[in-house]
N, C-alpha and C. Protein backbone atom coordinates (compact mmCIF):
# COMPACT_ATOMS: atom_id res chain seq x y z
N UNK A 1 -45.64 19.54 -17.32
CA UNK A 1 -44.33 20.03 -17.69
C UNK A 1 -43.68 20.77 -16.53
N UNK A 2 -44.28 21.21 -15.71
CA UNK A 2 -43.77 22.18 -14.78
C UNK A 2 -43.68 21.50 -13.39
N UNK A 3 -44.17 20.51 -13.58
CA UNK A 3 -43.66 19.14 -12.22
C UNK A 3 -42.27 18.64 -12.39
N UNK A 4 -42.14 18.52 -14.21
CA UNK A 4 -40.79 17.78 -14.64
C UNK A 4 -40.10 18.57 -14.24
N UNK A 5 -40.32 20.06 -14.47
CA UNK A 5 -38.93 21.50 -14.73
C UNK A 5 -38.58 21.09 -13.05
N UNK A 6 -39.50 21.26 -12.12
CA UNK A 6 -39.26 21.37 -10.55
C UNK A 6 -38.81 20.17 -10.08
N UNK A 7 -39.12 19.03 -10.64
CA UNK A 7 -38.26 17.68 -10.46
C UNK A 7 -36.67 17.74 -10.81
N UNK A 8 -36.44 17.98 -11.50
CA UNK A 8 -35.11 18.35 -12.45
C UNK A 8 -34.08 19.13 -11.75
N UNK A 9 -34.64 20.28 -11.50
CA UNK A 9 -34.01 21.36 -10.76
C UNK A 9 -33.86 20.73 -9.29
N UNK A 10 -34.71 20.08 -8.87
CA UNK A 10 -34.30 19.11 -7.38
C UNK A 10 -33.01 18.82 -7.28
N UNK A 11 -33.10 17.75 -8.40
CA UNK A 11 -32.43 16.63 -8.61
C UNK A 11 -30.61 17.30 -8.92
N UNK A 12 -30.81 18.64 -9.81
CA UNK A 12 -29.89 19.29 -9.85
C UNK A 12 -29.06 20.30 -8.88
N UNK A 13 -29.76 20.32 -8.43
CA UNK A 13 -29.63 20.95 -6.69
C UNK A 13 -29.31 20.06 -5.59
N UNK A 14 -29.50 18.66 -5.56
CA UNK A 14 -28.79 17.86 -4.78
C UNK A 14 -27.33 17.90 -5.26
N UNK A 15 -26.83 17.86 -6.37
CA UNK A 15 -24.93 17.25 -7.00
C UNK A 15 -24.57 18.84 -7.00
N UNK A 16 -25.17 19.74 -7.53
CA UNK A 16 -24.39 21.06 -7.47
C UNK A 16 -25.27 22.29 -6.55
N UNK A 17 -25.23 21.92 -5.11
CA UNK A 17 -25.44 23.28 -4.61
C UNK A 17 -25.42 24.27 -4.88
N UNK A 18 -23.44 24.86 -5.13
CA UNK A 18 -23.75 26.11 -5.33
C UNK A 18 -22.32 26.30 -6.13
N UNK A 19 -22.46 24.65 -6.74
CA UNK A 19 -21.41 24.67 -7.83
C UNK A 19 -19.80 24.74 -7.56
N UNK A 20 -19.65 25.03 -6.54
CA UNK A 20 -18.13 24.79 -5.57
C UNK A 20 -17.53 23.18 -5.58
N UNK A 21 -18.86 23.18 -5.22
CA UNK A 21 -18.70 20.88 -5.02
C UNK A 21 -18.12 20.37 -6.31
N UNK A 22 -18.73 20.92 -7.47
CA UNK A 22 -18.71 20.19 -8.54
C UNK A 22 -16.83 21.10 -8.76
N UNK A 23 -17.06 22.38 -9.05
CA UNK A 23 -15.43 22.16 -9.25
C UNK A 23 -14.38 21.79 -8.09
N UNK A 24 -14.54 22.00 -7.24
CA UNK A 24 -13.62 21.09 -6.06
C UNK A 24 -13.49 19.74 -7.07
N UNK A 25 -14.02 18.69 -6.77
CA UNK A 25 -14.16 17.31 -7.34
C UNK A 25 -13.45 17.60 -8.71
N UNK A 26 -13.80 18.40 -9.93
CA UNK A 26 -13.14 18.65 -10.97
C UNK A 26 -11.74 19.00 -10.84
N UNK A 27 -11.26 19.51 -9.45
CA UNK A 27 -9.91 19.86 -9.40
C UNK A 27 -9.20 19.06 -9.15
N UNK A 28 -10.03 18.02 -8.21
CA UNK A 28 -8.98 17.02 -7.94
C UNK A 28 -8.97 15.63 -8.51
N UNK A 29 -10.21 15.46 -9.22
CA UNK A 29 -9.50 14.68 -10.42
C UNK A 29 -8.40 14.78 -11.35
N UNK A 30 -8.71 16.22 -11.54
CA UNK A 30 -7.49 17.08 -12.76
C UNK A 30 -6.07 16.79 -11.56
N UNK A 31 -5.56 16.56 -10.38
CA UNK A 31 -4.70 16.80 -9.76
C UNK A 31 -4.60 15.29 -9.15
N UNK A 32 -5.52 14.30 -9.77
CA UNK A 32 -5.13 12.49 -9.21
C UNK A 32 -4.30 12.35 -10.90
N UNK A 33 -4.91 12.79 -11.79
CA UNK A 33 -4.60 12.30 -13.05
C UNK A 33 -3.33 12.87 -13.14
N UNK A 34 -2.68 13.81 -12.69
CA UNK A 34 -1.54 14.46 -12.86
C UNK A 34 -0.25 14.03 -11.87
N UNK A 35 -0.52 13.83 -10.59
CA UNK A 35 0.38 13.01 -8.83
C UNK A 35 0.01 11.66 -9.25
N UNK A 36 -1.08 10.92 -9.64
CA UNK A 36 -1.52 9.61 -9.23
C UNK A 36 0.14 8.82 -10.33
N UNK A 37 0.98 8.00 -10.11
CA UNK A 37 1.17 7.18 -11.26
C UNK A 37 0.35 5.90 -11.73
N UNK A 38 0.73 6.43 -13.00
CA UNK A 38 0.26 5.38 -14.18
C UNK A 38 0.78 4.00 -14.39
N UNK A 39 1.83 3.50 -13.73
CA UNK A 39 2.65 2.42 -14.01
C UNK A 39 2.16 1.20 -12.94
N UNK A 40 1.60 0.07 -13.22
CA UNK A 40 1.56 -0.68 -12.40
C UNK A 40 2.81 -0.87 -11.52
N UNK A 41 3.18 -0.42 -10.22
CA UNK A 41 3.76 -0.40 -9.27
C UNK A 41 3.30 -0.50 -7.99
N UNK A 42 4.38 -0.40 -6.88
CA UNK A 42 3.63 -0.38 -4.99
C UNK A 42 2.88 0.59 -4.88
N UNK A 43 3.40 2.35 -5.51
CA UNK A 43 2.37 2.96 -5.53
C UNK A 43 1.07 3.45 -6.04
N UNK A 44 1.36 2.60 -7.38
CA UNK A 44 -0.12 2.86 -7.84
C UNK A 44 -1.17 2.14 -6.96
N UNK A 45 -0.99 1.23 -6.60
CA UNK A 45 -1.70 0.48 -5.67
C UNK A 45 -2.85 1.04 -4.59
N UNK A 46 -2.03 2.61 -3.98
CA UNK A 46 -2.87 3.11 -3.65
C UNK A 46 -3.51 4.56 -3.97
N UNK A 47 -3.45 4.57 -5.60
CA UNK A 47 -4.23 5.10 -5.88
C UNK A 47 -5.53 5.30 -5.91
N UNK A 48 -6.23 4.03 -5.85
CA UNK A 48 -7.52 4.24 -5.61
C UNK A 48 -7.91 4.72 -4.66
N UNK A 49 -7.63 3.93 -3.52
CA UNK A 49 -8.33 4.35 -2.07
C UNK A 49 -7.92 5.83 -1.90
N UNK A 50 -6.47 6.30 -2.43
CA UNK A 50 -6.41 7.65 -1.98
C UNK A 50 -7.46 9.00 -2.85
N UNK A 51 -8.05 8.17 -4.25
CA UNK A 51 -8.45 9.17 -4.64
C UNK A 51 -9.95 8.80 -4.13
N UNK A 52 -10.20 7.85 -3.37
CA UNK A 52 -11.77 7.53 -3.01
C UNK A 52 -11.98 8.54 -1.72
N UNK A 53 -10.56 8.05 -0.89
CA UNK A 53 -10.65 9.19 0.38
C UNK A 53 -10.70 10.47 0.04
N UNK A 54 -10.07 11.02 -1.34
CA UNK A 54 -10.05 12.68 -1.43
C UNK A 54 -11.90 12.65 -1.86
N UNK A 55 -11.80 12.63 -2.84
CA UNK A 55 -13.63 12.63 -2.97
C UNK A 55 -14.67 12.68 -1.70
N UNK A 56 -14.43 11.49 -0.97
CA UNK A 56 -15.45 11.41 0.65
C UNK A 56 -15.00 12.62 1.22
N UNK A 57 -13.58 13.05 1.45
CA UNK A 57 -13.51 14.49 1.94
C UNK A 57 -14.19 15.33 1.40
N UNK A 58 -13.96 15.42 0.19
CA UNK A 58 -14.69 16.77 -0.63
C UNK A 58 -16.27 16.75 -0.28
N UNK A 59 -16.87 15.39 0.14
CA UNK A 59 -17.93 15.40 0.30
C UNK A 59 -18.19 15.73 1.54
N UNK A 60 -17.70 15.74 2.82
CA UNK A 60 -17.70 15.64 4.08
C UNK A 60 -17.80 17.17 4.15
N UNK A 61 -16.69 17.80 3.32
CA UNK A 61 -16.37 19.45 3.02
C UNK A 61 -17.55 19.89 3.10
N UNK A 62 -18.01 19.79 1.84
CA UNK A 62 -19.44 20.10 1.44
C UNK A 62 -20.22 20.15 2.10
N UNK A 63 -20.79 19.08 2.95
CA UNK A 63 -21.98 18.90 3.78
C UNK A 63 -21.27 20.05 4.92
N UNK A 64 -20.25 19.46 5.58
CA UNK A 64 -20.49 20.39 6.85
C UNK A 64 -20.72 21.95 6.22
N UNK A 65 -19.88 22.65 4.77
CA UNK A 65 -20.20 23.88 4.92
C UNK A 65 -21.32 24.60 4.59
N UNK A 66 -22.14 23.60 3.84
CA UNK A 66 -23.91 23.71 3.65
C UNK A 66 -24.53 23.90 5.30
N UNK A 67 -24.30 22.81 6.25
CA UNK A 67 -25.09 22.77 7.25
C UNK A 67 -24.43 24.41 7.99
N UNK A 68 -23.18 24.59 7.99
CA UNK A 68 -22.92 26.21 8.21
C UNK A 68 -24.01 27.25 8.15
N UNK A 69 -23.90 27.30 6.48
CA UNK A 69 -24.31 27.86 5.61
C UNK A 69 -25.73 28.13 6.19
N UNK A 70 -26.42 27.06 5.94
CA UNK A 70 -27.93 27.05 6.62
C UNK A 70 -28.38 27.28 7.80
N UNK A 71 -27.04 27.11 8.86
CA UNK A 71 -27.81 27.45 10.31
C UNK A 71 -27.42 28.54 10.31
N UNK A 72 -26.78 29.51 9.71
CA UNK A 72 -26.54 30.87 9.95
C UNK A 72 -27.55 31.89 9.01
N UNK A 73 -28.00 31.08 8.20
CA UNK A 73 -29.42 32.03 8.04
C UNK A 73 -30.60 31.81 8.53
């Protein structure tokens, strides 16, 4: 049982560090669903890629300010 608990907590510690990541990403979904339009048009078109690029940022965010984070302690 206590292999599973420490497996788990891994696994939960890779997607939410220190829980910033996860609401970043929550914000800007809440803020594609709100700018993105809904209407098949020219610009919905690039909705996707623009909300694929905000995400890879948020992720890019993340990593570099972890690796910060870690070489300064």
């Amino acid at each position: 049982m206590k292999a599973l608990k420490t497996a788990l907590l891994e696994v939960y510690g890779l997607f939410v560090e220190d829980g910033t990541y996860a609401l970043d990403i929550l914000i800007w979904v809440v803020l594609a669903a709100v700018l993105f339009p809904r209407e098949p048009n020219a610009a919905a078109i690039w909705s996707g890629p623009v909300f694929f690029l905000g995400l890879a940022a948020l992720l890019a965010w993340n990593v570099i300010r972890t690796a910060r984070k870690k070489r300064q302690s």
